[in-house]
Protein backbone atom coordinates (compact mmCIF):
# COMPACT_ATOMS: atom_id res chain seq x y z
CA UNK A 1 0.00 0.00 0.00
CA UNK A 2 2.84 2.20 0.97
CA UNK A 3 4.50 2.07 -2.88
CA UNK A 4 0.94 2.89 -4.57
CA UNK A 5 0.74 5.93 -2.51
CA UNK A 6 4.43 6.89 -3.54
CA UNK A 7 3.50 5.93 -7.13
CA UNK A 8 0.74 8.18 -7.15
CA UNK A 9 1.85 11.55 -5.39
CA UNK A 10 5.75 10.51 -7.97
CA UNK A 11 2.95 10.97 -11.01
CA UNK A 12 1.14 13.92 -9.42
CA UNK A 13 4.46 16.47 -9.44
CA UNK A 14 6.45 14.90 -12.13
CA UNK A 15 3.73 14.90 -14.68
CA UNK A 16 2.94 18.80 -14.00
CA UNK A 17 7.38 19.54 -14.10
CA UNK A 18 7.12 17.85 -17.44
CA UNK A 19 4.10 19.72 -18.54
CA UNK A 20 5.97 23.17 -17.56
CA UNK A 21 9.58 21.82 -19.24
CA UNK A 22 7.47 21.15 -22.49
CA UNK A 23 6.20 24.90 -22.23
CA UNK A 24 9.80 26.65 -21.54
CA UNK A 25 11.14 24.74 -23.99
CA UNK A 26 8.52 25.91 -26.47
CA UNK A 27 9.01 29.87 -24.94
CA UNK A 28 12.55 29.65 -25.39
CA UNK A 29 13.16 30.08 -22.02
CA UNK A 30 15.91 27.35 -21.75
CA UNK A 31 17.48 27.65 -18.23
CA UNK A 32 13.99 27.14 -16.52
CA UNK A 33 13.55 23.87 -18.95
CA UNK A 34 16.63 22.25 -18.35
CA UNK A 35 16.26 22.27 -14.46
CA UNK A 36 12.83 21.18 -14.82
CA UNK A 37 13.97 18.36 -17.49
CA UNK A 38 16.51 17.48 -14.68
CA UNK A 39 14.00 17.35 -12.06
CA UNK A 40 11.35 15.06 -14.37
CA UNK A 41 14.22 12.31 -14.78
CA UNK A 42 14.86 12.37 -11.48
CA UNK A 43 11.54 11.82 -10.23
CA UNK A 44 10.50 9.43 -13.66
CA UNK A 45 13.81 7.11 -12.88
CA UNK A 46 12.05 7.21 -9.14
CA UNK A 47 8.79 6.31 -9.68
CA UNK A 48 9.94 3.82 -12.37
CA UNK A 49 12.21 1.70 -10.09
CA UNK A 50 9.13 1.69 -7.85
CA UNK A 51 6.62 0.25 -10.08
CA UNK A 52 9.41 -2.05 -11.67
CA UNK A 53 10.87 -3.65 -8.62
CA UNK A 54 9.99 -6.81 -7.34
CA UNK A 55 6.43 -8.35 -8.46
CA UNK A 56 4.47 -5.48 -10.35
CA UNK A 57 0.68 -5.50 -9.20
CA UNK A 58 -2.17 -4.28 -11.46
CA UNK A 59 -2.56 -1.99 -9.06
CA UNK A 60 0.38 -0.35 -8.76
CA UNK A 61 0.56 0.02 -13.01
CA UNK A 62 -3.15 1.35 -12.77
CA UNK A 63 -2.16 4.28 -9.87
CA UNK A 64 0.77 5.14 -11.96
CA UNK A 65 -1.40 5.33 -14.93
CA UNK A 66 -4.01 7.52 -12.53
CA UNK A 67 -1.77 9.58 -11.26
CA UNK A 68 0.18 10.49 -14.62
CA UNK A 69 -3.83 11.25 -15.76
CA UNK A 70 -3.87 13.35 -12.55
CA UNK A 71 -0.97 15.09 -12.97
CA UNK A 72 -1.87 16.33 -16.57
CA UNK A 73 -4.61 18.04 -15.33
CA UNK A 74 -3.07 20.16 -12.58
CA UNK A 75 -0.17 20.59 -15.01
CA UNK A 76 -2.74 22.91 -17.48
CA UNK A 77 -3.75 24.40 -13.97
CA UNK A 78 -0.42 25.35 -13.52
CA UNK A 79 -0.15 26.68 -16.85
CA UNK A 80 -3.14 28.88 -16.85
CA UNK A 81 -2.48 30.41 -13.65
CA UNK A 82 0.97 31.55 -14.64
CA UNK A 83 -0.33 32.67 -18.02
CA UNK A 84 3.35 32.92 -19.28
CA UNK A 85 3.56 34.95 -22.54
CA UNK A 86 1.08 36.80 -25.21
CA UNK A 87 -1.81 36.80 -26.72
CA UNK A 88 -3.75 38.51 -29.79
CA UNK A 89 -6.79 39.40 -30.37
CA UNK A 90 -8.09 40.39 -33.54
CA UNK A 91 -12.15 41.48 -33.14
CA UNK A 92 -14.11 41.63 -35.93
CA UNK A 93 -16.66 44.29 -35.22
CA UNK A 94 -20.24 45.67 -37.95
CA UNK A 95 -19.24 49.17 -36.41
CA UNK A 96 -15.92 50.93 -35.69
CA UNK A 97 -17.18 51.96 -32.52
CA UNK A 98 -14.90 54.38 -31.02
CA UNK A 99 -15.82 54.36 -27.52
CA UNK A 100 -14.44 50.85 -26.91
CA UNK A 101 -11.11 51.55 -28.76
CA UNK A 102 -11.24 55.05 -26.67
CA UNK A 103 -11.91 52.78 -23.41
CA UNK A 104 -9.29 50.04 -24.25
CA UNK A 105 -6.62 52.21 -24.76
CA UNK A 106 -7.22 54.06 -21.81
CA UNK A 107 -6.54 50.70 -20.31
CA UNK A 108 -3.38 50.17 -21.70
CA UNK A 109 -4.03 48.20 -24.67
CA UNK A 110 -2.63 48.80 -27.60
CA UNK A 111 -5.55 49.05 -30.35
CA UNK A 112 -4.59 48.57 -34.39
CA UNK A 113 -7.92 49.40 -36.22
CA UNK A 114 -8.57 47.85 -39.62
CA UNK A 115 -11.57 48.73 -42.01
CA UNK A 116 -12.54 45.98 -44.41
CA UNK A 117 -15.68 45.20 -46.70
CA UNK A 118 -17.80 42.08 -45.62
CA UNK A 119 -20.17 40.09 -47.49
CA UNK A 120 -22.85 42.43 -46.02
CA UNK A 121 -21.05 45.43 -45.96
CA UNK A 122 -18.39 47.62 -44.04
CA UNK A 123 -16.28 45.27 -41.03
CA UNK A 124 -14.11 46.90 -38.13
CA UNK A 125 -11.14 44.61 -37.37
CA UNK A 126 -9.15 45.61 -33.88
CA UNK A 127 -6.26 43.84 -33.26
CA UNK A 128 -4.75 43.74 -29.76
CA UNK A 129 -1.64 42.32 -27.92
CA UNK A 130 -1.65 41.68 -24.41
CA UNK A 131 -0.22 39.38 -21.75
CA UNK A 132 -1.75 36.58 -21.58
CA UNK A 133 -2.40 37.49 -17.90
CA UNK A 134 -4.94 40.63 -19.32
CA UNK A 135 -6.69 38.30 -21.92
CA UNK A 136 -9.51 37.57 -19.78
CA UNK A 137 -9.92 40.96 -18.78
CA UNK A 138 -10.01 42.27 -22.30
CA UNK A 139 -12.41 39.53 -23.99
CA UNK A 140 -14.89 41.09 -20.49
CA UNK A 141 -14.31 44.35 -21.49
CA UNK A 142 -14.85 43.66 -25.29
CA UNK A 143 -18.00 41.71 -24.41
CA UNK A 144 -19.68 44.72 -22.57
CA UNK A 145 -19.35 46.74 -25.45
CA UNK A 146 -19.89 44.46 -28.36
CA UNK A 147 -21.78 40.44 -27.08
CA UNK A 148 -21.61 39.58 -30.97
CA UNK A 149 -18.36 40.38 -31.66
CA UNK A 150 -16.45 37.61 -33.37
CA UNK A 151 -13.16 37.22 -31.25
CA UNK A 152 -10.04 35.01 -32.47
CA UNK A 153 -7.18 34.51 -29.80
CA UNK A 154 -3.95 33.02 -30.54
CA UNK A 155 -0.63 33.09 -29.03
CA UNK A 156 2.27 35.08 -31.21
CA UNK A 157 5.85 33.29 -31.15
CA UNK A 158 7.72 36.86 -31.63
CA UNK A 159 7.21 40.42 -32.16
CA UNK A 160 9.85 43.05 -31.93
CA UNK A 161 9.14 46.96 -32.04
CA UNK A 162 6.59 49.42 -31.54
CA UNK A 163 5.33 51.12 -28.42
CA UNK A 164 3.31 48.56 -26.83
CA UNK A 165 5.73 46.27 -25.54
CA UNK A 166 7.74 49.13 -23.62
CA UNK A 167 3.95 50.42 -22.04
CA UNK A 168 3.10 47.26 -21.21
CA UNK A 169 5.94 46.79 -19.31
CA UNK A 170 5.45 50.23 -17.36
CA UNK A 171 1.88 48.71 -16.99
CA UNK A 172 3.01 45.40 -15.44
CA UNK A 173 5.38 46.57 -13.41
CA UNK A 174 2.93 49.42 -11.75
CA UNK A 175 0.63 46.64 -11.20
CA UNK A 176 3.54 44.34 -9.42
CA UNK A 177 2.89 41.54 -12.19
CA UNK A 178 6.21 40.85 -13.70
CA UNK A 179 5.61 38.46 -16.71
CA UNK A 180 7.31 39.80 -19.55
C-alpha cells in the first residue's frame, strides 16, 4: 500500500514539471527547462524503479497510470495560472465603434484598427496584444461593449518593435505583475 501511494503523489508532481519543461522549452526560455527536465528524470527514474521492482501489481501500473492522468490536469492548472507569454486578439466588429477603442486604450491596450468590406457590408477589425495574464480581462471588457463580436485569440511566437511592448511593461510593473 505504501508504494501505490508513492506511485501516485511521484505521477502527481512529475507529470505537471514535465508539462511546464514542455512549455519553456517551447518559450525559449531554456534555463527554466533544463532544471525542470533534470528534475522530471529524477523523479521518472524514481517512480519507475518503484513500479518495476519486485512483483508489479495491477494496481500499482493502474495508480501510476491515474496519477500520470492526474498530474496532466493540474499541469494545465499550472499553466493557466501563470499565463506565461502573449496573446492577440483580432475582433471583428459591424461598427468601428470608437468608444471601446477610446476605453481600451485608456486601459493600456494597444488598439490597431482595420476597415474591411464584408459580405454584407463595411467590417471593423481591432487587433490587440496583451499578456496573456490581461486576456480575460479584455475579452470582459470587449464583451460589454460588443456580445456579438467575433473574437479570435492566438498566441504570437515573436514580435519586436513598436510602443506597446515598452507600455506594457510600465503597466506590469505598476501593477507588481512581472511576466514579460
Amino acid at each position: 500500500m505504501y508504494d501505490i501511494i508513492r506511485i501516485f503523489l511521484l505521477q502527481i508532481v512529475l507529470v505537471p514539471i514535465l508539462s511546464l519543461r514542455i512549455i519553456f522549452v517551447v518559450r525559449n526560455m531554456n534555463i527554466l527547462a533544463s532544471v525542470f527536465g533534470f528534475l522530471e528524470a529524477l523523479i521518472y527514474v524514481f517512480g519507475l524503479s518503484i513500479v518495476l521492482s519486485g512483483e508489479q501489481s495491477i494496481a500499482e501500473m493502474l495508480i501510476y497510470a491515474l496519477g500520470f492522468g492526474i498530474g496532466i490536469y493540474i499541469g494545465g492548472m499550472i499553466e493557466n495560472k501563470l499565463a506565461i507569454g502573449y496573446t492577440t486578439l483580432t475582433v471583428n466588429l459591424t461598427s468601428k465603434n470608437v468608444e471601446l477603442v477610446s476605453k481600451l486604450r485608456n486601459e493600456g491596450f494597444g488598439v490597431t484598427v482595420f476597415e474591411g468590406m464584408g459580405k454584407n457590408g463595411p467590417r471593423f477589425q481591432l487587433q490587440i496584444l496583451t499578456s496573456r495574464s490581461l486576456e480575460d480581462k479584455l475579452m470582459r471588457m470587449i464583451e460589454e461593449d460588443e456580445p456579438h463580436a467575433f473574437i479570435i485569440s492566438y498566441e504570437p511566437r515573436k514580435f519586436r518593435g513598436g510602443y506597446l511592448l515598452k507600455a506594457m511593461k510600465k503597466r506590469l510593473k505598476k501593477s507588481g505583475n512581472v511576466d514579460i
